[in-house]
Structure formats: C-alpha cells, structure tokens
Protein backbone atom coordinates (compact mmCIF):
# COMPACT_ATOMS: atom_id res chain seq x y z
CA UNK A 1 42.62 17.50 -74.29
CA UNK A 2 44.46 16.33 -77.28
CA UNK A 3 46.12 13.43 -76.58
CA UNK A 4 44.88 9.82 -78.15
CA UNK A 5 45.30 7.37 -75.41
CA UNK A 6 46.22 3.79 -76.56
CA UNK A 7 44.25 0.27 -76.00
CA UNK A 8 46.07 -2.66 -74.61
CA UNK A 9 46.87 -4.62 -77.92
CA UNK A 10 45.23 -7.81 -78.45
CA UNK A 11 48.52 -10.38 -77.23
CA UNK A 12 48.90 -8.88 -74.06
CA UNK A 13 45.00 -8.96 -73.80
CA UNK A 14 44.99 -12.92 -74.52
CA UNK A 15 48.16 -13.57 -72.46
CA UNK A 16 46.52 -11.99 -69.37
CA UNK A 17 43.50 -14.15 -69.69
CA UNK A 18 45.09 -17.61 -70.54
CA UNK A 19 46.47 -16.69 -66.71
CA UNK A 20 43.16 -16.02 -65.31
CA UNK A 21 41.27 -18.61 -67.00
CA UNK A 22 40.13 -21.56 -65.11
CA UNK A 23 42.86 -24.60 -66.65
CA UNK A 24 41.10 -27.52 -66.63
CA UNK A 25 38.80 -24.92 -69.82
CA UNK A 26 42.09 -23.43 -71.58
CA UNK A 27 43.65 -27.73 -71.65
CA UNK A 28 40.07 -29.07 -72.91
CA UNK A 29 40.07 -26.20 -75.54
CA UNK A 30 43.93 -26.45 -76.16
CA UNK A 31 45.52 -29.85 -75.40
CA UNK A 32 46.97 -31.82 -77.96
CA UNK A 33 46.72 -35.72 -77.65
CA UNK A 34 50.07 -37.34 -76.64
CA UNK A 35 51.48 -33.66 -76.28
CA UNK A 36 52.89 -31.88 -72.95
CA UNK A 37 50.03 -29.62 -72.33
CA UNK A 38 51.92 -26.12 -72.18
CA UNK A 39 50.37 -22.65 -71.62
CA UNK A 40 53.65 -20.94 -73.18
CA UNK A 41 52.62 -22.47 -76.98
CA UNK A 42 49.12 -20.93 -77.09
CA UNK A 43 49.42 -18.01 -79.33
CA UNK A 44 46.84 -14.89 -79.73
CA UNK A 45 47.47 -15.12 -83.54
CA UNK A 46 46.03 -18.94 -83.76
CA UNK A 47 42.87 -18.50 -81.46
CA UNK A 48 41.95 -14.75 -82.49
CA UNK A 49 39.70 -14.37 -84.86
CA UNK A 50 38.36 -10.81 -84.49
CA UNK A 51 38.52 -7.76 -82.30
CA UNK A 52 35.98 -5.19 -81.34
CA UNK A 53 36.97 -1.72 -80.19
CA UNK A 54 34.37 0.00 -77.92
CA UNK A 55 34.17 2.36 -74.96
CA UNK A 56 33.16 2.61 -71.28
CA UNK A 57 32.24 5.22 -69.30
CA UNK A 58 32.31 4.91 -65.84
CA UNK A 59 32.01 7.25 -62.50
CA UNK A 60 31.39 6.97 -59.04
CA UNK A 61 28.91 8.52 -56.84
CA UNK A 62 27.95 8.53 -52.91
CA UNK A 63 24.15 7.75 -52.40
CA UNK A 64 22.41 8.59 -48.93
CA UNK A 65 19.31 7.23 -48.49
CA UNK A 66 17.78 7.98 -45.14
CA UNK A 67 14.36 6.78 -44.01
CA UNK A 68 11.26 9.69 -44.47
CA UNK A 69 10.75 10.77 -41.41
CA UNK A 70 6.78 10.50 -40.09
CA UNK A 71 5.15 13.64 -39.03
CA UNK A 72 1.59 14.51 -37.86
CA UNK A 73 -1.34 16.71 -39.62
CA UNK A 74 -0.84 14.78 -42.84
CA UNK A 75 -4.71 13.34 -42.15
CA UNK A 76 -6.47 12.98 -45.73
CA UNK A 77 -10.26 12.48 -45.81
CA UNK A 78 -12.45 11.07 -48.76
CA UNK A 79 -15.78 9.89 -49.30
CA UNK A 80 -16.63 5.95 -48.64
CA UNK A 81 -17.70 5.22 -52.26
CA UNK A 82 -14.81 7.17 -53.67
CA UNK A 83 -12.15 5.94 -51.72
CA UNK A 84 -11.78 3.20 -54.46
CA UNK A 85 -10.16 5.58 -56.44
CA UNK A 86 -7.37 5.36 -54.14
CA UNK A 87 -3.88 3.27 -54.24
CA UNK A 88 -3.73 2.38 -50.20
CA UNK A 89 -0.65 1.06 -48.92
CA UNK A 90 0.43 -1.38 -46.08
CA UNK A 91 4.18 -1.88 -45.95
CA UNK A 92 4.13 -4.17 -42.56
CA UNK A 93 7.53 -4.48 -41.42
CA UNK A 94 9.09 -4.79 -44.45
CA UNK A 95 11.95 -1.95 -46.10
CA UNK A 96 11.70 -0.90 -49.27
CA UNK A 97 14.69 -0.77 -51.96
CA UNK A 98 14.61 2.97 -52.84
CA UNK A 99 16.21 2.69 -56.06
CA UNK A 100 14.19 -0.05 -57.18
CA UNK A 101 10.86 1.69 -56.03
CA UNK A 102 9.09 3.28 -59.21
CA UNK A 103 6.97 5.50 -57.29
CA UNK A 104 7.64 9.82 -56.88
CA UNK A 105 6.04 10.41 -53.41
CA UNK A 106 7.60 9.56 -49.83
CA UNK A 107 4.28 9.40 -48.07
CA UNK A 108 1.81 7.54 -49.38
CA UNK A 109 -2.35 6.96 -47.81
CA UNK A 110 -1.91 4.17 -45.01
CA UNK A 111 -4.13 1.12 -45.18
CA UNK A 112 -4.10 0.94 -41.37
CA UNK A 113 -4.99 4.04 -41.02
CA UNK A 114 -8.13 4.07 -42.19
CA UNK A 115 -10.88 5.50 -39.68
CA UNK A 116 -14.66 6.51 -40.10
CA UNK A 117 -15.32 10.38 -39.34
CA UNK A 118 -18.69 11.42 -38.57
CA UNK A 119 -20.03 14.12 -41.57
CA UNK A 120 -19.86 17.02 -39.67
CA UNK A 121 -22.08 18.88 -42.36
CA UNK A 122 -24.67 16.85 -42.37
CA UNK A 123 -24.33 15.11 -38.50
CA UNK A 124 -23.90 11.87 -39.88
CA UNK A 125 -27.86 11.66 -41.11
CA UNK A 126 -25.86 11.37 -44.89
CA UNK A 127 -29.04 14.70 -45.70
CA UNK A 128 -29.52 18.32 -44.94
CA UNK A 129 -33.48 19.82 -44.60
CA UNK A 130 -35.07 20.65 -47.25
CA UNK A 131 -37.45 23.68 -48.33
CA UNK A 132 -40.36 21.31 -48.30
CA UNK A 133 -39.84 20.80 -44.22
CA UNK A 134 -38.79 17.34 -44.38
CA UNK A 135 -42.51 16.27 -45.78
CA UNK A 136 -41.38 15.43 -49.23
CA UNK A 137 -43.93 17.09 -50.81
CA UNK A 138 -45.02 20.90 -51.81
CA UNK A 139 -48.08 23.08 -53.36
CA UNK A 140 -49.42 22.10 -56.54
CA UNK A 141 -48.76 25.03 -58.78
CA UNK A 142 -51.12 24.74 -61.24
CA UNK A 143 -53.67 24.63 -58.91
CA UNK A 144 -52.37 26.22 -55.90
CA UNK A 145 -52.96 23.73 -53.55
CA UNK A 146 -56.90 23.72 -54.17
CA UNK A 147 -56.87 20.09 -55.99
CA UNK A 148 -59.29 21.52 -58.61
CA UNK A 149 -58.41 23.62 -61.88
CA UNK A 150 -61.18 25.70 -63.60
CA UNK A 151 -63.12 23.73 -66.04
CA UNK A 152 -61.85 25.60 -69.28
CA UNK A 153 -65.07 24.26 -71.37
CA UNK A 154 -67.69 26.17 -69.61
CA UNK A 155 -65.45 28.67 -67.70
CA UNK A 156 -65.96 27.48 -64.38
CA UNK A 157 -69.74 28.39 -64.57
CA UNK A 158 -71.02 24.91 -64.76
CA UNK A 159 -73.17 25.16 -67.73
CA UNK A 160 -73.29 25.78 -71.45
CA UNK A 161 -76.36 27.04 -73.45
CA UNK A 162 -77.50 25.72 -76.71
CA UNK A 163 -79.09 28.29 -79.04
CA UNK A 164 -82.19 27.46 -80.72
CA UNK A 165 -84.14 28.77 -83.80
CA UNK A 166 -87.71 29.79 -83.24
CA UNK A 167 -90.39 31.22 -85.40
CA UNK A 168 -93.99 32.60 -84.93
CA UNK A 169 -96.80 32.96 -86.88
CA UNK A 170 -95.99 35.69 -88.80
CA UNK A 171 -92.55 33.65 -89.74
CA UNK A 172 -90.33 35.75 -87.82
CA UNK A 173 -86.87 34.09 -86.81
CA UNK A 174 -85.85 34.48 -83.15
CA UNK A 175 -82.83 32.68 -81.51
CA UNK A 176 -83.65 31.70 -78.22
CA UNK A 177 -80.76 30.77 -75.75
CA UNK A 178 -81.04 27.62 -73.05
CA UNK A 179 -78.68 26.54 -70.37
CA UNK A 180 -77.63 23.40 -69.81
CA UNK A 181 -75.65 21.45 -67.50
CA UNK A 182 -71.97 21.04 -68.53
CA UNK A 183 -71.15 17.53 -69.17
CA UNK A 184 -67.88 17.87 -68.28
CA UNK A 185 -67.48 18.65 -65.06
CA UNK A 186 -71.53 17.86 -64.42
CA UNK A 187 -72.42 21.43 -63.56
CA UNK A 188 -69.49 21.87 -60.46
CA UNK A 189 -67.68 24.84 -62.95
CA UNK A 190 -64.22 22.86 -61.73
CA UNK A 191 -62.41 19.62 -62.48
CA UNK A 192 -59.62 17.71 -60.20
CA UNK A 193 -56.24 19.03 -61.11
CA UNK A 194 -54.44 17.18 -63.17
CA UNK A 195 -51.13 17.64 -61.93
CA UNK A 196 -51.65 16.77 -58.22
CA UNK A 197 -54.73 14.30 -59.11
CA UNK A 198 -56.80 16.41 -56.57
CA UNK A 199 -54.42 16.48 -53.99
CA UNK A 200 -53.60 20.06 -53.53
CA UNK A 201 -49.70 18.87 -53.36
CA UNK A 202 -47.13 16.94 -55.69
CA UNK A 203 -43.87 15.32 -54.54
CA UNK A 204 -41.14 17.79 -53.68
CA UNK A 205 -38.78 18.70 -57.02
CA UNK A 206 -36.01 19.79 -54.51
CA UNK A 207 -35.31 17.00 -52.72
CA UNK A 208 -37.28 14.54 -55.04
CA UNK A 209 -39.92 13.32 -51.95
CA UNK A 210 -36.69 11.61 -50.23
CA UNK A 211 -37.39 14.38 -47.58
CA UNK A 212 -33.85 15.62 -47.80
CA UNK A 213 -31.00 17.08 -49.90
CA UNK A 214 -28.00 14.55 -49.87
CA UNK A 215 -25.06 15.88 -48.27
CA UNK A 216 -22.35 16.59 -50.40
CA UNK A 217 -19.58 16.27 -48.48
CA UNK A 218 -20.68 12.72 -47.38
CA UNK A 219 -22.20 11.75 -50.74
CA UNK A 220 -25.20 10.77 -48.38
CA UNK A 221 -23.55 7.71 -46.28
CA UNK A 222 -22.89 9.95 -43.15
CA UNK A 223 -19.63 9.67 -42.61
CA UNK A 224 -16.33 9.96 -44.55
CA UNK A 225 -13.02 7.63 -44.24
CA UNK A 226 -9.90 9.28 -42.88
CA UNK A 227 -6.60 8.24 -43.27
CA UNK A 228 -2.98 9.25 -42.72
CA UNK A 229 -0.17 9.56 -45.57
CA UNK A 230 2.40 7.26 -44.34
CA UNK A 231 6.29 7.48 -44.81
CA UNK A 232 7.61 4.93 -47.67
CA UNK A 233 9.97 2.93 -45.11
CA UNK A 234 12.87 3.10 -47.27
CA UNK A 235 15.63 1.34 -46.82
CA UNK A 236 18.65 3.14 -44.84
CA UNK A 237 21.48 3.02 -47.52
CA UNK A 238 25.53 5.17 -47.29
CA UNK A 239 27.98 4.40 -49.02
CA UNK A 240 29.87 4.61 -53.19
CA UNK A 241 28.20 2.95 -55.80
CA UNK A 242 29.21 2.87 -59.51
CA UNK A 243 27.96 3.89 -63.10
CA UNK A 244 29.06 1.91 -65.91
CA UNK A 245 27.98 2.41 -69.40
CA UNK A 246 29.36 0.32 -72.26
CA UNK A 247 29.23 0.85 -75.40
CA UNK A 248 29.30 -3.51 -76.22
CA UNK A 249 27.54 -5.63 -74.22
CA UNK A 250 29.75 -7.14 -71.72
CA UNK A 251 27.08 -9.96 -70.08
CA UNK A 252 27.02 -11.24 -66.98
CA UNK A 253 30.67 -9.18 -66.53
CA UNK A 254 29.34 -5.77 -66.79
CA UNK A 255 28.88 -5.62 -63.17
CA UNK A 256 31.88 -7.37 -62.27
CA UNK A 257 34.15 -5.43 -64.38
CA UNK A 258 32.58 -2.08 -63.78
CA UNK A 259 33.56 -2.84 -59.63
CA UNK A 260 37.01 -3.99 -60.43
CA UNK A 261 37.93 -0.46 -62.30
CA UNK A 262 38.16 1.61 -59.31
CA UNK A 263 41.63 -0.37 -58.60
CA UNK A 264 43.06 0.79 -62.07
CA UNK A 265 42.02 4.06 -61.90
CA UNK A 266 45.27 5.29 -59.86
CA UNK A 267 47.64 3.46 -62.15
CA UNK A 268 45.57 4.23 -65.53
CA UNK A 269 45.98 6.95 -67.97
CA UNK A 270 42.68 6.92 -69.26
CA UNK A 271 40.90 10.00 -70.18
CA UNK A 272 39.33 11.96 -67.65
CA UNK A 273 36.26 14.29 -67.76
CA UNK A 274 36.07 16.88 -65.25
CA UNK A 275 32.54 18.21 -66.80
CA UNK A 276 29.56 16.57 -68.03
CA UNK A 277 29.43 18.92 -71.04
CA UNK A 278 32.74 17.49 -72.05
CA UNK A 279 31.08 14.14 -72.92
CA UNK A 280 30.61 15.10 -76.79
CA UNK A 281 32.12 14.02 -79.78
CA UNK A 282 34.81 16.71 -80.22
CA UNK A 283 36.42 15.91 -77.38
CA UNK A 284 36.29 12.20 -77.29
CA UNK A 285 37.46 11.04 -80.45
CA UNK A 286 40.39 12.45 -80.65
CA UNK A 287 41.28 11.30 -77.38
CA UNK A 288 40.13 7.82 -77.42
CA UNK A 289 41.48 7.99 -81.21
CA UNK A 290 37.75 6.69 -82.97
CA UNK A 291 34.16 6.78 -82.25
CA UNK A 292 31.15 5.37 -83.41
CA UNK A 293 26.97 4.66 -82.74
CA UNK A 294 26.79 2.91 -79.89
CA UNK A 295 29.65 4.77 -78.48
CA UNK A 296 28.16 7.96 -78.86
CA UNK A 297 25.04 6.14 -77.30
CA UNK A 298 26.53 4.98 -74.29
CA UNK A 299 28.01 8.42 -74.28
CA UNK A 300 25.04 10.06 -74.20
CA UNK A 301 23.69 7.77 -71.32
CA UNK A 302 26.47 8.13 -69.60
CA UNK A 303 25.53 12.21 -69.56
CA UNK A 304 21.77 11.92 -68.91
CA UNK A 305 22.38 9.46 -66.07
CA UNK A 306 25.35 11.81 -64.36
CA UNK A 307 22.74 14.79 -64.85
CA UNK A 308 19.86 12.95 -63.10
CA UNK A 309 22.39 11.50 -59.89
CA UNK A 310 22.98 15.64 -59.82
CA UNK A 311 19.35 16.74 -59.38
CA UNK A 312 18.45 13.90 -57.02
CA UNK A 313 18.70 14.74 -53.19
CA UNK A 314 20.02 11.24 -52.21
CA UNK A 315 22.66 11.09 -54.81
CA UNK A 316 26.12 12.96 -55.36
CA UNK A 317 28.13 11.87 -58.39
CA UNK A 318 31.81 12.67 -58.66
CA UNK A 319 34.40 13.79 -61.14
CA UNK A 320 35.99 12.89 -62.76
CA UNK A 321 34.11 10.61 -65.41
CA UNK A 322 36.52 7.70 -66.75
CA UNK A 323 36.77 7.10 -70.65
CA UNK A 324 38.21 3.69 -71.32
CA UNK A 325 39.56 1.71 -74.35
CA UNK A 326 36.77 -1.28 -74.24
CA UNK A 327 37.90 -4.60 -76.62
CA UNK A 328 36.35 -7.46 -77.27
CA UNK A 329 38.30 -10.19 -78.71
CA UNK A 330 36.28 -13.31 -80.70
CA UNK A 331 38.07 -16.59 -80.12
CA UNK A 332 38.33 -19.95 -81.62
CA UNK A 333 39.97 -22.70 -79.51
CA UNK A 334 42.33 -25.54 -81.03
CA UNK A 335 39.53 -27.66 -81.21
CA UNK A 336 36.82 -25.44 -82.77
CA UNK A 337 35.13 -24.05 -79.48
CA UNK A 338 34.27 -19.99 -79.69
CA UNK A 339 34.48 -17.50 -76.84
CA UNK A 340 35.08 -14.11 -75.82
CA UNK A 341 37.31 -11.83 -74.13
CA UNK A 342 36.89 -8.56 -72.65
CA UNK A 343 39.46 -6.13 -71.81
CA UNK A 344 38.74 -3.04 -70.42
CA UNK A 345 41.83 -0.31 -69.67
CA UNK A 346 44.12 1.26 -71.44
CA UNK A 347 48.16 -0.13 -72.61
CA UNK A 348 49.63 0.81 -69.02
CA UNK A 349 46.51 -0.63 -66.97
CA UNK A 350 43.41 -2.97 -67.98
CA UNK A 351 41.27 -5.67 -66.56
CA UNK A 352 40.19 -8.98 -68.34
CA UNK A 353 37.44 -11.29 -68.36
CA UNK A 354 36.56 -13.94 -70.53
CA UNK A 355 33.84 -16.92 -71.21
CA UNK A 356 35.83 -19.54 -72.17
C-alpha cells in the first residue's frame, strides 16, 4: 500500500453542512439586518478559522451472546461463619447486559439457593469424641492420678531428725540423732498435688474440658450451607455492532457518525486493512499522507480492541479495518458565535456533522 488517499477539502466540507444544518441556527448566526437572507453568500473562507486533521478507525464485528445454559452437580458447600466471605447473587427476573457486566465467571453462588446440610463428619453434634471419653478431664501426670506428690523435704518418710551435741563426764563429744515430726506435711510423708489440687485428674488438654474436639469440617455449628452456582442470565444479543476509534474527540457525534460510515464504505476509497498487524506507522502514514500522537493512539486502540473481539467467544470482528481522513473545522459565525464541524471520509465520500 502506497497510495496517499486525499481528505475532503475544507469548502466542500462547510458547503455540505450549511445543507444539513438546522436554518433557523445558520440565519441567527448569518443574517444580515435589512438583507435577503441567502445560503449561496456564506463562504468557508469568512467563517473558517482553523482545521484539524485526524484519523478514524473503524470495523465491524458480529456479537452472539447466548444465555449460559444451567446444569446440575455445580452444588458448592461452605461453612456458616465463612460463608461471609462470599459474593451471593440473586438476579430475580431481571437480564443482564453482557457487555456492560464487569465480572469473568458465567455461574455465579445463588442466593436462593442456599440450604443447610447436616455435617456428615461430625452428625450434626458440631464435635467428634475425644481421648478423654467425653468426661473432659484426664490423669494428673505429676501425680498419676493419686492426688498426692511425695513430700520432697523429708522424702516421703514423715519426719526429719535434728542432731544434737552431747558430752559426758569425761568431756567426750557425741552427736546424738532425734526424729521429729515433719512440719510440712505433719508426719503423712506426702502433700496434695499441686497440679490437680488433690484431685487425681486435671481438665483434658485435648479437647480443653469442652468434652469434644470441634469438627473441622463444620467449624463446630453442625451443619454447613450449600448452595448452587447459578447461570449469569445474560441477555440474548445477534446481530453487527461497530468499533470506532478517533483520534479527536468527536462528542456527542462519535456514535452517530461511527453508525452512519457503513453507508460510505461501498462508495469510499479509504484505506483498508486486511490484518491487524498492518495497523503501524509504516504503513499508515504514507497512506493517509501524515500521522501524529493521538493518531498513533487511537491506532493502537484500535489494534488492542480488534485483538480482544478475536479471543472472545461471543465476538467475531471483520476485515477489513477502515482508515479515514477525520477533520475538524473551527468556526466563527457572522456575528461572533464559534462552532465545529466534523467531517469524516475521504474527497470521493464523507459524512458531516456539526454543533452550530
């Protein structure tokens, strides 16, 4: 592709709109007082006071949006004090806009579906037995279930002796030994253990005396919440829709226009792209005859956007993808009042809008 298509110049541009304009606009912005009000004397050279050049890029593409069909065996199941973590959804009758939605998934967990399911784990007690036999408690280790502990002082003898110094009458030293009653434990040798405070039994460390192990597939309520993942009811939707990415903002036209180019594309010579790899600099410019920023960013949209239509399942976007001359023309009318017109199209076919 080598050859530089040319824009519709900016006269024929303004003498298409003055046509299309609403009159009672182009005679408040152009009458003279006490002058025949004639359409004819309104010149492109008085009223122009700039142009813009720009680009569009536009394609078509069939979209086929059918609804998600429901199936069975899709049951989820959580726990009741987790199932906050989940988004639930209740569509009611209402169809939802699948280009609009901003969610990935089809199916989604079903507010109505919602049911309680018995723990089948635990049997719906929310516990499972525990080593201790349900009695929450279990044999004191340190004194193996006797509820006394050795009394370390006297060694579990129940007295101590006190040794005492005794002479005769020759003043010989002898140490004479003499039991005594041990004042700690008052001559029983033991003492009540400490750990079980004499009970022979402390509270159970497995199941911490509850007198069960919480289930953990219940988290201990007994019963878990099922639900179903539900279709997304989307919105049954055939038929051609349009892409359309300028490279100047066109307002409250963009839409308008972009529609209204599929009846110029027979009659137009614009340039044609028969490969999304094609939409580059090298072989634009020469064929639209310049390039610049924003039209290298609408180019580049233009791409991404054709490339996403092409992985998604719903969408098919055709070739060929249109290149066209975009111009914006400031205005100034006779009596000071500025507007704009858009042409989009190339010398042998365009379309025009304006805001006068």
């Amino acid at each position: 592709m080598s050859i530089t298509i040319k824009a519709p110049n900016a006269d024929d541009i303004f003498a298409r709109y003055l046509r299309i304009a609403p009159k009672k606009d182009v005679e408040k912005g152009y009458a003279v007082k006490g002058a025949v009000f004639d359409l004819d004397k309104i010149s492109a050279a008085e009223s122009v006071q700039n142009v813009t050049k720009g680009a569009v890029f536009y394609y078509q593409y069939k979209i086929d949006i059918k609804p998600v069909a429901k199936s069975t065996g899709d049951e989820q199941q959580v726990q009741v004090p987790k199932a906050d973590r989940i988004d639930f959804f209740d569509f009611g009758s209402a169809s939802v806009d699948k280009e609009k939605w901003k969610k990935k998934e089809d199916k989604l967990p079903g507010f109505k579906t919602i049911r309680d399911v018995s723990c089948t784990k635990c049997g719906g007690n929310g516990y499972l037995k525990c080593d201790c036999g349900g009695t929450g408690e279990m044999k004191c280790g340190k004194c193996e279930g006797k509820g006394t502990v050795s009394d370390a002082r006297c060694k579990g003898t129940g007295k101590l002796e006190v040794e005492l110094t005794v002479y005769d009458g020759a003043l010989n030293k002898n140490r004479v030994r003499k039991p005594y009653q041990c004042p700690e434990c008052y001559g029983a040798g033991n003492l009540t253990c400490p750990e079980c405070n004499g009970a022979g039994k402390i509270m159970c460390k497995k199941c911490g005396g509850k007198k069960g192990l919480q289930c953990k597939d219940c988290g201990g309520v007994g019963k878990v919440y099922g639900y179903a993942m539900i279709p997304v009811p989307y919105k049954a939707v055939s038929g051609l829709d349009v892409g359309i990415f300028p490279s100047l903002k066109l307002g409250k036209f963009e839409k308008e226009m972009g529609q209204e180019l599929e009846q110029i594309l027979e009659k137009s010579d614009a340039i044609s792209i028969k490969d999304v790899k094609q939409l580059n600099q090298k072989v634009i410019e020469p064929n639209l005859g310049y390039i610049d920023g924003p039209i290298k960013n609408a180019m580049n949209e233009c791409a991404k956007e054709f490339s996403n239509l092409e992985k998604n399942k719903d969408t098919k976007p055709q070739y060929p993808i249109w290149v066209f001359p975009l111009l914006i023309l400031d205005c100034k009318t006779r009596k000071g009042s500025s507007y704009q017109i858009y042409a989009i199209g190339t010398e042998k076919s365009f379309i025009v809008r304006g805001n006068l």
